[in-house]
C-alpha atoms as a PDB file:
ATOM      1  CA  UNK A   1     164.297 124.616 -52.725  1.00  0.00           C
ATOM      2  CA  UNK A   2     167.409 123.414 -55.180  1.00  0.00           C
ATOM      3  CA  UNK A   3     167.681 125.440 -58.135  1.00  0.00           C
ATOM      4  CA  UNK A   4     166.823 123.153 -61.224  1.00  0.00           C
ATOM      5  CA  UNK A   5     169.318 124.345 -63.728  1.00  0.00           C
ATOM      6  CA  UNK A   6     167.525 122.505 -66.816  1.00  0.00           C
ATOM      7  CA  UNK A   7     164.698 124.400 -67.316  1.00  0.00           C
ATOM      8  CA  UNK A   8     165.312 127.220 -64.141  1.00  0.00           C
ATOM      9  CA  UNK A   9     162.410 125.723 -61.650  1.00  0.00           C
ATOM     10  CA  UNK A  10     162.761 124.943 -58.158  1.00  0.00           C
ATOM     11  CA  UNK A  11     163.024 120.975 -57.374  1.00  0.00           C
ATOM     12  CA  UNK A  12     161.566 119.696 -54.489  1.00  0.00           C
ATOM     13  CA  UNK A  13     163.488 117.911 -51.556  1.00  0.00           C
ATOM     14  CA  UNK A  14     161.948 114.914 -53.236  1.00  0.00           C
ATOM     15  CA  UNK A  15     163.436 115.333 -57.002  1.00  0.00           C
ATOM     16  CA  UNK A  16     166.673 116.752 -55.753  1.00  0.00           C
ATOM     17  CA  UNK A  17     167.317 113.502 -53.498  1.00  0.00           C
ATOM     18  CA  UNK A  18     166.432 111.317 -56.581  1.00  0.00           C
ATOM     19  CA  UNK A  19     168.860 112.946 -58.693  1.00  0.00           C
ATOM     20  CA  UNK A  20     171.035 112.821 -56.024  1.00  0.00           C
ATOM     21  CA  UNK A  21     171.100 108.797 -55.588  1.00  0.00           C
ATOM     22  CA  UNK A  22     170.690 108.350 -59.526  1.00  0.00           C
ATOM     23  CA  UNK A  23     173.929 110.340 -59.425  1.00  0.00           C
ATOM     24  CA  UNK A  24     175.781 107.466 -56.422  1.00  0.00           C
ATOM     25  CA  UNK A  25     173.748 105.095 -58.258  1.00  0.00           C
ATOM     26  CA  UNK A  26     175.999 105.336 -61.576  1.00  0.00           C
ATOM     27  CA  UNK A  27     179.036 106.251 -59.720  1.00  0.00           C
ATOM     28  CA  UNK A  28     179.383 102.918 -57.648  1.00  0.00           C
ATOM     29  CA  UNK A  29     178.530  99.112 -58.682  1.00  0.00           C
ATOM     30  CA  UNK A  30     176.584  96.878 -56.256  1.00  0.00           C
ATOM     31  CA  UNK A  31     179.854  95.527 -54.980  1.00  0.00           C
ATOM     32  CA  UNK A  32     180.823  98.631 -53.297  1.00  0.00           C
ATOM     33  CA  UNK A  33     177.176  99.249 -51.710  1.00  0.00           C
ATOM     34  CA  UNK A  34     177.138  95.626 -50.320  1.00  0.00           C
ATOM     35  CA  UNK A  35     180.257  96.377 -48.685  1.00  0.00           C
ATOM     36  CA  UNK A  36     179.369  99.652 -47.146  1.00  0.00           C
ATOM     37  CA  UNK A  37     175.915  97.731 -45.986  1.00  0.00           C
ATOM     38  CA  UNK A  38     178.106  95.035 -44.108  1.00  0.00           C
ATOM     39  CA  UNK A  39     179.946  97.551 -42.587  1.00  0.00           C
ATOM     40  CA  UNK A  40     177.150  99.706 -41.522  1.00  0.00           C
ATOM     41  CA  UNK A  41     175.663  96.291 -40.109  1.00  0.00           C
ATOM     42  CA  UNK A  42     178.593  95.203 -38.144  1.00  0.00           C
ATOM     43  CA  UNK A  43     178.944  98.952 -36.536  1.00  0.00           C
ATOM     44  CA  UNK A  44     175.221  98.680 -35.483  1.00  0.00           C
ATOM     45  CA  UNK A  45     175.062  95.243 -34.439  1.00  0.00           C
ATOM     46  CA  UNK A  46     178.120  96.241 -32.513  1.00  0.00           C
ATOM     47  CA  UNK A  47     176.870  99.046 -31.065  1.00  0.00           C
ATOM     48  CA  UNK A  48     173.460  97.431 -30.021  1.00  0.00           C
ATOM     49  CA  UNK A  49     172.427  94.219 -28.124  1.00  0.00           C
ATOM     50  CA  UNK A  50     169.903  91.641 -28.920  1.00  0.00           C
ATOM     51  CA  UNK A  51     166.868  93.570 -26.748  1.00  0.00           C
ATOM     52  CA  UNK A  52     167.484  96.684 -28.536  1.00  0.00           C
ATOM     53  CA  UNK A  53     166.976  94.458 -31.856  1.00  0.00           C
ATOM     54  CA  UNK A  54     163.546  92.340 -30.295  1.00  0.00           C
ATOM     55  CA  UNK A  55     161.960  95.753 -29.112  1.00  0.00           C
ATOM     56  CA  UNK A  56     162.393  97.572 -32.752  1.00  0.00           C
ATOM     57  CA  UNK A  57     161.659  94.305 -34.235  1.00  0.00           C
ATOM     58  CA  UNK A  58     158.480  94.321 -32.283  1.00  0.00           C
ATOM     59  CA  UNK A  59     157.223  97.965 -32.809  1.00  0.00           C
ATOM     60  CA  UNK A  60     157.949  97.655 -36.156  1.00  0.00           C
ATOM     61  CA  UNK A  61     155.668  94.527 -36.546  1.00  0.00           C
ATOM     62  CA  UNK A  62     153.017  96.175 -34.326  1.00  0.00           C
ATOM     63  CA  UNK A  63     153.008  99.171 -37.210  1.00  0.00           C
ATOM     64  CA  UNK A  64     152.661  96.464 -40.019  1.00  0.00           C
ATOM     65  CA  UNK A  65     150.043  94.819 -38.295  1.00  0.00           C
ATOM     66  CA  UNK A  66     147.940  98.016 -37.584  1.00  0.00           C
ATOM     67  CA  UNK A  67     148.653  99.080 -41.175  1.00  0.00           C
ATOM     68  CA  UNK A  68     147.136  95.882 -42.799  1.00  0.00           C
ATOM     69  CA  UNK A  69     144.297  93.816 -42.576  1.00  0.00           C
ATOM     70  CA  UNK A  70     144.403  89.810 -42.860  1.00  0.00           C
ATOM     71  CA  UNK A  71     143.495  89.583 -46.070  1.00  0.00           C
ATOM     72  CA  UNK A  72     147.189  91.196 -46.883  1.00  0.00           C
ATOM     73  CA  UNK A  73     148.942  89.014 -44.700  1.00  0.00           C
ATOM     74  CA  UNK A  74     146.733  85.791 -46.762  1.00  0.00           C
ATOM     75  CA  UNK A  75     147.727  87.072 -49.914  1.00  0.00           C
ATOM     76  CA  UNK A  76     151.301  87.685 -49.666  1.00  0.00           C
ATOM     77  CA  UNK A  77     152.007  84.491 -47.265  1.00  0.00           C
ATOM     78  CA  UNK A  78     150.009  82.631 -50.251  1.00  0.00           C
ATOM     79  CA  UNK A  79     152.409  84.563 -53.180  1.00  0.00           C
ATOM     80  CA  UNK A  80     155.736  84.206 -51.220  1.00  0.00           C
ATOM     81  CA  UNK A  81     154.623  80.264 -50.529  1.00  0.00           C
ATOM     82  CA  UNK A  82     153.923  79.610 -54.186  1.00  0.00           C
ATOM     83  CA  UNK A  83     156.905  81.310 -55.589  1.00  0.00           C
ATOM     84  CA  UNK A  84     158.955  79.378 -53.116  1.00  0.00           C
ATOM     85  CA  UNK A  85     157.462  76.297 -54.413  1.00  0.00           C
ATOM     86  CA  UNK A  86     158.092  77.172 -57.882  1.00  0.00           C
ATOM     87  CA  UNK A  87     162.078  77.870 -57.071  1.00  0.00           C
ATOM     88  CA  UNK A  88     162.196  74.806 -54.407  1.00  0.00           C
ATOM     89  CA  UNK A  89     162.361  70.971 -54.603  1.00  0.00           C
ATOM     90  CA  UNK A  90     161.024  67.973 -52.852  1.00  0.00           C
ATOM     91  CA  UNK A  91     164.348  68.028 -51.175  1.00  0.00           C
ATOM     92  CA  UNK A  92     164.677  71.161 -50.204  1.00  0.00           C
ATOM     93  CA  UNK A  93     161.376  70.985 -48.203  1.00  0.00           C
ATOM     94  CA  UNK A  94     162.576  67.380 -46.557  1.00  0.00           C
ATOM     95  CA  UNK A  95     165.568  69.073 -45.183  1.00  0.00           C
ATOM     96  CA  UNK A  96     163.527  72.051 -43.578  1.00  0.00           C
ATOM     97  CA  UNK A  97     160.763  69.535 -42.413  1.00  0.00           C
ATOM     98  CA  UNK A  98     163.556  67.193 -40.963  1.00  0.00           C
ATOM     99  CA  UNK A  99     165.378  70.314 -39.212  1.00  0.00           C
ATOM    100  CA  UNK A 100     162.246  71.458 -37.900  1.00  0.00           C
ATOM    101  CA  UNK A 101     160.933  68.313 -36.669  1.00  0.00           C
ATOM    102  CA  UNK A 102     164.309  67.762 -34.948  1.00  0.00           C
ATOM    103  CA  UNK A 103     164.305  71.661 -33.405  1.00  0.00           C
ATOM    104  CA  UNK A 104     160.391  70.382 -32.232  1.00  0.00           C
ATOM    105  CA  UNK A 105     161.983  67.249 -30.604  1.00  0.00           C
ATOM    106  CA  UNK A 106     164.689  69.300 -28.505  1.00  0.00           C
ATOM    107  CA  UNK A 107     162.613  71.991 -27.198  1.00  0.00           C
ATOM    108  CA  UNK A 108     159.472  69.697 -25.978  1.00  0.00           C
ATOM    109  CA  UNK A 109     161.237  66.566 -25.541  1.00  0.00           C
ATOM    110  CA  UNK A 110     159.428  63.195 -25.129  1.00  0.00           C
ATOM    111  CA  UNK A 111     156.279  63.982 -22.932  1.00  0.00           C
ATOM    112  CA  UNK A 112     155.166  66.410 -25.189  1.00  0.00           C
ATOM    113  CA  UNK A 113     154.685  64.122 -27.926  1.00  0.00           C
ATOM    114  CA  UNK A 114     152.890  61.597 -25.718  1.00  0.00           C
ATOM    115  CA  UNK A 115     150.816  64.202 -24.609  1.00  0.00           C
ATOM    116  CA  UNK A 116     149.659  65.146 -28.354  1.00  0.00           C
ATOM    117  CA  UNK A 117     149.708  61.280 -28.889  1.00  0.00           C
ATOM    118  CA  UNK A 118     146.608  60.689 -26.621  1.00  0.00           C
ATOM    119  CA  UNK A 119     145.042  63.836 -27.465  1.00  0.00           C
ATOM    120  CA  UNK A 120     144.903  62.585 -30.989  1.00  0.00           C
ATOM    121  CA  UNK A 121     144.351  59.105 -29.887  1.00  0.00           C
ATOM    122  CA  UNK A 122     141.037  60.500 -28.232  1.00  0.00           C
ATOM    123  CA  UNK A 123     139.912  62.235 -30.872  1.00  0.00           C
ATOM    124  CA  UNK A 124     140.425  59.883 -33.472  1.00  0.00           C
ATOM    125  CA  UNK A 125     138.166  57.361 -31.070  1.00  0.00           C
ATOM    126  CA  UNK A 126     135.375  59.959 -30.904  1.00  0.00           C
ATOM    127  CA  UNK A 127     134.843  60.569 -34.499  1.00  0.00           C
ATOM    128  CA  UNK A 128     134.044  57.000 -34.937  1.00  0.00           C
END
């Protein structure tokens, strides 16, 4: 264990890695860490490719998932929505509905809005 010199204890790994980025913390401004945390990105996106990147992305979302029930995923999908709403205007969610719609339109192309055309078509006939 570090040797606490304020009151002669022994510090854990734990306190002595606090003080430690307290320390870094005051020496540097957020400038200088949001540089060092491009760099560090560019060297690992550099050094990695886009499967390496989908098959952390995955476990990681598999140990979320296991970790937390639905109810978690309701509650902060309904807090994140609501203080998006509070920050964002009608425009704002034009524009992403527009983008979307168009990204929609690319990947199925034509047929695949007939197709959910008639579906709805026949559905809307039965519930009459």
């Amino acid at each position: 264990m570090a040797k606490n010199n304020n009151n002669n204890r022994n510090m854990s790994v734990e306190e002595a890695g606090k003080k430690g980025g307290e320390k870094v913390s005051e020496k540097y401004n957020q400038k200088h860490f949001e540089e060092i945390g491009q760099k560090g990105g560019e060297k690992t996106s550099d050094k990695y490719d886009k499967q390496h990147f989908e098959e952390i992305g995955k476990k990681g979302g598999e140990t979320v998932s296991d970790k937390y029930d639905q109810e978690h995923f309701e509650e902060i999908g309904q807090k994140g929505g609501e203080t998006t709403s509070q920050k964002k205007d009608k425009e704002f969610y034009q524009e992403i509905g527009q983008k979307g719609g168009e990204k929609t339109s690319e990947k199925h192309g034509e047929e695949f809005y007939e197709d959910i055309g008639k579906k709805g078509g026949r559905n809307s006939n039965s519930n009459r």
